[in-house]
Protein backbone atom coordinates (compact mmCIF):
# COMPACT_ATOMS: atom_id res chain seq x y z
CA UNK A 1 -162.34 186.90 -9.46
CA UNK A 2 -158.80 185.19 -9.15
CA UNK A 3 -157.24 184.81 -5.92
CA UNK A 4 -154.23 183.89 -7.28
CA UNK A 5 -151.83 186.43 -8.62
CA UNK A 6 -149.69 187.15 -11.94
CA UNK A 7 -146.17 187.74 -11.12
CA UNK A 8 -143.58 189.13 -14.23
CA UNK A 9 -141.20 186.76 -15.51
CA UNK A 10 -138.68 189.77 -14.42
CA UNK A 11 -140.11 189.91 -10.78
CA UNK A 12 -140.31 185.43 -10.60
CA UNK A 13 -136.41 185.96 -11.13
CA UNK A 14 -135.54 188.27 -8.81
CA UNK A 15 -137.27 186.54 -6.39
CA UNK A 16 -135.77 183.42 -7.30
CA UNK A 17 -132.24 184.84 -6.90
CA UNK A 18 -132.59 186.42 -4.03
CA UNK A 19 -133.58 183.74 -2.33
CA UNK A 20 -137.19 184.57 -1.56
CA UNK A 21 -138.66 181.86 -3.28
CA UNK A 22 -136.96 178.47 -2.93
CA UNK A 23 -136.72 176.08 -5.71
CA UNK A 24 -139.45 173.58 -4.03
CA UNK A 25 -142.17 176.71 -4.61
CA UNK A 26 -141.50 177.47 -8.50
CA UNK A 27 -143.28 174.53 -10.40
CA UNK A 28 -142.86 173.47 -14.20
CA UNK A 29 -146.38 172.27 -15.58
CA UNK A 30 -145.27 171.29 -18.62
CA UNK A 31 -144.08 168.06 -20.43
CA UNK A 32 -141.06 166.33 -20.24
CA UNK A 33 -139.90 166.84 -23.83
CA UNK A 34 -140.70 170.77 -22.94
CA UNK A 35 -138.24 170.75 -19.45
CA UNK A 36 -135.79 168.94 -21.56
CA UNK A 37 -135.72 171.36 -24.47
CA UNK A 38 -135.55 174.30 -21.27
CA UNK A 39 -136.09 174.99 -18.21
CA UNK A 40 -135.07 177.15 -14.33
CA UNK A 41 -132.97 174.97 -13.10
CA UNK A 42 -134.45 175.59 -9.52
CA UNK A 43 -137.85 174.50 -10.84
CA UNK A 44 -139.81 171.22 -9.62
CA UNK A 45 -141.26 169.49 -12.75
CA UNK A 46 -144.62 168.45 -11.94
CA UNK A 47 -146.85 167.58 -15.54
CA UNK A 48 -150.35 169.51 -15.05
CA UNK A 49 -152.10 165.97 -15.69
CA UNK A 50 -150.01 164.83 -12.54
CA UNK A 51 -151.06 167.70 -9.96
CA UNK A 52 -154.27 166.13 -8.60
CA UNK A 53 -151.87 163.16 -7.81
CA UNK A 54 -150.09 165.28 -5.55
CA UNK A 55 -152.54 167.89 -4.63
CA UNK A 56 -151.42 167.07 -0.79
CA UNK A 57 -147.92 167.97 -1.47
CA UNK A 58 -149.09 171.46 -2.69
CA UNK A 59 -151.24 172.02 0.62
CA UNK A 60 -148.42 174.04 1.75
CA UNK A 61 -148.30 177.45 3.76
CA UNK A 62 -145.41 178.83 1.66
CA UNK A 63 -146.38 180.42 -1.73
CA UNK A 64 -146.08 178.57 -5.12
CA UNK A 65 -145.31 179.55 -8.13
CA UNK A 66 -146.88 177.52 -11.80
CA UNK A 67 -145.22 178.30 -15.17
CA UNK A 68 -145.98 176.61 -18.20
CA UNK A 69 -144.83 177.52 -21.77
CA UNK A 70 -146.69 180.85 -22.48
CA UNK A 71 -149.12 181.12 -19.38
CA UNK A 72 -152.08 179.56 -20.41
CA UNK A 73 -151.79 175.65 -18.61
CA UNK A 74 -150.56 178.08 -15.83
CA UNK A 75 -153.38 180.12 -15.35
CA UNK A 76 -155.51 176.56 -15.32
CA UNK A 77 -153.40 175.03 -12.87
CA UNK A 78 -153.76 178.12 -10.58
CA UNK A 79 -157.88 178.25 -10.80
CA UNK A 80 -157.80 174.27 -10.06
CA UNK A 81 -155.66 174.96 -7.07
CA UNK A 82 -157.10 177.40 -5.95
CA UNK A 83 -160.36 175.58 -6.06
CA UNK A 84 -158.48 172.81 -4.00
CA UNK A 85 -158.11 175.29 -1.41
CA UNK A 86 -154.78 176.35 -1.99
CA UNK A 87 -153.35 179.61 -1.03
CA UNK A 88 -150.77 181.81 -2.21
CA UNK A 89 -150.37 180.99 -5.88
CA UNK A 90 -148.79 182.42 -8.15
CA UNK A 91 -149.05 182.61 -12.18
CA UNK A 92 -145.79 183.54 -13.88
CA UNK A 93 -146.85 185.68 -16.94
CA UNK A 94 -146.08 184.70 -20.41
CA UNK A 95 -144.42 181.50 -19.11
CA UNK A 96 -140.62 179.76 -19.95
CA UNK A 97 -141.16 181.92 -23.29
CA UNK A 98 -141.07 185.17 -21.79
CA UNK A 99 -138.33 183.78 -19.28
CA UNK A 100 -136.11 182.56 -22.36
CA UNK A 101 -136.19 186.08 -23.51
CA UNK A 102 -135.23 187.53 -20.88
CA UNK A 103 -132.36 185.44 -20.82
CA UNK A 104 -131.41 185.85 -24.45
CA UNK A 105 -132.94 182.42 -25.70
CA UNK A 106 -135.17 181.52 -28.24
CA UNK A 107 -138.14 179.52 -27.21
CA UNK A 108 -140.52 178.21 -29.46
């Protein structure tokens, strides 16, 4: 079983604007062309073929939060860090899909 935990796009939010998690925490896994089409402005893009690169930035004793697209590089890039030895991760559910939504914006 998962160490990490799921967090609601809803409840990533919340947090975000209330200041409880800082924009250096919440990071993009996608592509480029994806964080160009949208994307949290307080979000750290960081490609999921890039994180071993910078596994040692991640080492970090605050939380992080991964969101991808729809959740599913997410979830990957949780397990791997979490088998890195990485502690309090995050997965935000349904990814920048289910965060579009909630903001009125069509992501496909």
């Amino acid at each position: 079983m998962a160490n990490w935990q799921n967090v609601t796009p809803q409840a990533m939010l919340e947090l975000l604007e209330s200041g409880q998690v800082k924009p250096e925490q919440l990071i993009d896994v996608r592509e480029p062309y994806e964080w160009d089409y949208y994307h949290i402005d307080q979000s750290k893009l960081i490609p999921m073929n890039t994180i071993p690169l910078i596994i040692s930035e991640l080492m970090q004793e605050q939380p992080i939060y991964v969101i991808c697209a729809h959740g599913v590089r997410s979830v990957a890039v949780c397990s791997y860090l979490e088998e890195q030895g990485c502690s309090g991760i995050h997965n935000v559910t349904g990814g920048m899909a289910a965060i579009a939504s909630l903001k009125g914006f069509r992501y496909d």
